[in-house]
C-alpha atoms as a PDB file:
ATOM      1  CA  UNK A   1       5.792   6.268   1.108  1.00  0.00           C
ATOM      2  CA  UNK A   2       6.672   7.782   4.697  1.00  0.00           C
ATOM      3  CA  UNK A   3       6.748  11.288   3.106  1.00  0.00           C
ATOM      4  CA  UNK A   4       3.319  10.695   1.467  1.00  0.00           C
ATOM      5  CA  UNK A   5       1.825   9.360   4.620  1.00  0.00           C
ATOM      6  CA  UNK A   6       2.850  12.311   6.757  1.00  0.00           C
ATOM      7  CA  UNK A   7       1.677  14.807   4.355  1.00  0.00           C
ATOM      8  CA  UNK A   8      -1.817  12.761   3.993  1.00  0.00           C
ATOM      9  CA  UNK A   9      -2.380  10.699   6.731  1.00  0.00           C
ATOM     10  CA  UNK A  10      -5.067  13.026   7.988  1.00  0.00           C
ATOM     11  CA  UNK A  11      -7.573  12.834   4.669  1.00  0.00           C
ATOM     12  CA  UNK A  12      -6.612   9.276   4.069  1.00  0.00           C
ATOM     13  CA  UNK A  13      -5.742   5.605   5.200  1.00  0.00           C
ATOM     14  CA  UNK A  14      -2.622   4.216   4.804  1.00  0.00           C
ATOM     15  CA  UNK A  15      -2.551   0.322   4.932  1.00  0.00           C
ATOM     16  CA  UNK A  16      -0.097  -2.069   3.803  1.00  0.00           C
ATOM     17  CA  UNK A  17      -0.281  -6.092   3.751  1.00  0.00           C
ATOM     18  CA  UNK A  18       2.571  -8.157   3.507  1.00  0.00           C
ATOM     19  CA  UNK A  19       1.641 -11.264   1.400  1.00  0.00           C
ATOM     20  CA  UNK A  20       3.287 -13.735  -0.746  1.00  0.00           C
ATOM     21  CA  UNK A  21       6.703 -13.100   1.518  1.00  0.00           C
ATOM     22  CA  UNK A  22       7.911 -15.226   4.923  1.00  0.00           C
ATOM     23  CA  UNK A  23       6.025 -13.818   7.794  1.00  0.00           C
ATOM     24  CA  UNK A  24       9.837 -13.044   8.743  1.00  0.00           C
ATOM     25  CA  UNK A  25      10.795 -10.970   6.325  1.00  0.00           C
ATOM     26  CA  UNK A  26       7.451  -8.831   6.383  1.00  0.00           C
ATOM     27  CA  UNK A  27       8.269  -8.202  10.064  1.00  0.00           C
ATOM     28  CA  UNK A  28      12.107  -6.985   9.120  1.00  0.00           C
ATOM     29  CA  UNK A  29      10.794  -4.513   6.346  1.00  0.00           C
ATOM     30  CA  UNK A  30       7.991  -3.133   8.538  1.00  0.00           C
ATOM     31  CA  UNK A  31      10.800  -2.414  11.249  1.00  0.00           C
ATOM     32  CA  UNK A  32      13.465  -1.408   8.861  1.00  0.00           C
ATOM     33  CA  UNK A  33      11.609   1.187   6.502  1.00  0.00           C
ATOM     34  CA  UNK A  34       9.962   2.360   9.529  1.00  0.00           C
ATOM     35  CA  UNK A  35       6.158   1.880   8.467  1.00  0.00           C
ATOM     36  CA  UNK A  36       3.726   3.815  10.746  1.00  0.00           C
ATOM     37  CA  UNK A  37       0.696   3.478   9.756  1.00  0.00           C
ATOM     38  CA  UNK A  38      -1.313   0.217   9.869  1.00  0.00           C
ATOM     39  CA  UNK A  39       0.359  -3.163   8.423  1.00  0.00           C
ATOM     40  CA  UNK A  40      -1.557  -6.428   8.126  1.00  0.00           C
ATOM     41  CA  UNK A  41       0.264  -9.919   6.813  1.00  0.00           C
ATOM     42  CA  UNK A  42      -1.836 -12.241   4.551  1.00  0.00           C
ATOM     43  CA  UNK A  43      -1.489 -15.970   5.621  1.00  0.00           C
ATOM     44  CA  UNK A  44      -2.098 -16.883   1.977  1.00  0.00           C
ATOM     45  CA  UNK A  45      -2.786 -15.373  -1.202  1.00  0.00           C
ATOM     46  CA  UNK A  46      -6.364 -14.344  -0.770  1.00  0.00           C
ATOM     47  CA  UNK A  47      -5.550 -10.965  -0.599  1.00  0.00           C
ATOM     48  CA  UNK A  48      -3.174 -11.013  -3.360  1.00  0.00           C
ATOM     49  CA  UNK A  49      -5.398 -12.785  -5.776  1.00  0.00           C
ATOM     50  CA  UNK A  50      -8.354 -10.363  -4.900  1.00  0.00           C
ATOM     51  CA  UNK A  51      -6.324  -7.373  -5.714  1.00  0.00           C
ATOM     52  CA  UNK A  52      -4.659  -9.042  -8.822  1.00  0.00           C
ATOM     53  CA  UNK A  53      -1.239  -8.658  -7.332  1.00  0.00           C
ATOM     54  CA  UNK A  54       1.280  -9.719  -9.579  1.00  0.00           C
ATOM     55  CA  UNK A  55       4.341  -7.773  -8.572  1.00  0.00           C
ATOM     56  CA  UNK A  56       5.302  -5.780  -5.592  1.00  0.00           C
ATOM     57  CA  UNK A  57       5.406  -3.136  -4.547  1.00  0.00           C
ATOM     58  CA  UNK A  58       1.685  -2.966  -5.697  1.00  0.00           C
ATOM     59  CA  UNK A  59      -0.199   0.395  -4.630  1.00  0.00           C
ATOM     60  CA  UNK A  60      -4.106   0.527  -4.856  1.00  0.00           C
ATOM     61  CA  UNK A  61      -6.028   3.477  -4.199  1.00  0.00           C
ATOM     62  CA  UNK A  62      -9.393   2.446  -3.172  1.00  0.00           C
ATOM     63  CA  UNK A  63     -12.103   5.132  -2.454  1.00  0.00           C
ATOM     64  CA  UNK A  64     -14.738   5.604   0.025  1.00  0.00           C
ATOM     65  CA  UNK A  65     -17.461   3.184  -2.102  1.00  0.00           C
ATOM     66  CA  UNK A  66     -14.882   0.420  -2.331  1.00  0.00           C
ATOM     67  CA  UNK A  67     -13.736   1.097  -5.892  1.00  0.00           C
ATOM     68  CA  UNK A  68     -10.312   0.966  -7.384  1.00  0.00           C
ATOM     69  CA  UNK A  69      -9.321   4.319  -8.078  1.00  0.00           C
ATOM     70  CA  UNK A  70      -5.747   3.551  -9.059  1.00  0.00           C
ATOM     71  CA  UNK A  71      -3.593   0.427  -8.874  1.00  0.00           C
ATOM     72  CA  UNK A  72       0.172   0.430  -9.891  1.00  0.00           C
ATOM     73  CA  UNK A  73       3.111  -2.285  -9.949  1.00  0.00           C
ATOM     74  CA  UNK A  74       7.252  -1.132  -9.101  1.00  0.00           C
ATOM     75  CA  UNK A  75       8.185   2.688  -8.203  1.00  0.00           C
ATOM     76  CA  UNK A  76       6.952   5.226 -10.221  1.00  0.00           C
ATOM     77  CA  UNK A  77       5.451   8.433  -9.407  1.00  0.00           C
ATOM     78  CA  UNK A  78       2.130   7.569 -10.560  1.00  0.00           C
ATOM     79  CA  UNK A  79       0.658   6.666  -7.293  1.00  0.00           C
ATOM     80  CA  UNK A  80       2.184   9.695  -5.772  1.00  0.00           C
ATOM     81  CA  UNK A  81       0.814  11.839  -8.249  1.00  0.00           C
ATOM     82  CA  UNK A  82      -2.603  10.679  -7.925  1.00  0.00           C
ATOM     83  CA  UNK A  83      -2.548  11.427  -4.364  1.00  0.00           C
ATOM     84  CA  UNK A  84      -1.037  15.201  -5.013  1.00  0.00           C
ATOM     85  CA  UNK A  85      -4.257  15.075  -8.017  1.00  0.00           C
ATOM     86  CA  UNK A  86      -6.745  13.687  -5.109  1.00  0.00           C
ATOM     87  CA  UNK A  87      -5.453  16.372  -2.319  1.00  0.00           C
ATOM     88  CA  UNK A  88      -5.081  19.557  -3.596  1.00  0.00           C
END
């Protein structure tokens, strides 16, 4: 995700939320893996259950109008890829 967000973090926004975990933990990862760009923590599951999050990491691209333009569940490429599609 770091490489992805230095090589597009000029023609989009990265934003991660931390939900369903201890507020404690969420702080640890953010540290650990070095996130830079903006992090938010959900204080319930409203978030989650918006975005139908049923496994993590989930990765939603959401475009300018506010639709879904991809949403994915674990760590494949096919978020990745759909940015390198989007960018070119």
């Amino acid at each position: 995700m770091r490489e992805y967000y230095s090589k597009y973090k000029d023609k989009i926004e990265f934003i991660s939320i931390g939900c369903r975990d201890p507020k404690e933990v969420w702080l640890k990862a953010v540290a650990r893996y070095n996130m830079g760009w903006i992090n938010l923590f959900s204080e319930n599951d409203e978030v989650a259950d918006k975005y139908g999050v049923v496994g993590h990491p989930t990765k939603i691209i959401i475009d300018e109008k506010g639709d879904i333009v991809l949403k994915t569940i674990g760590e494949g490429d096919e978020f990745y890829d759909k940015l390198d599609e989007m960018f070119r």
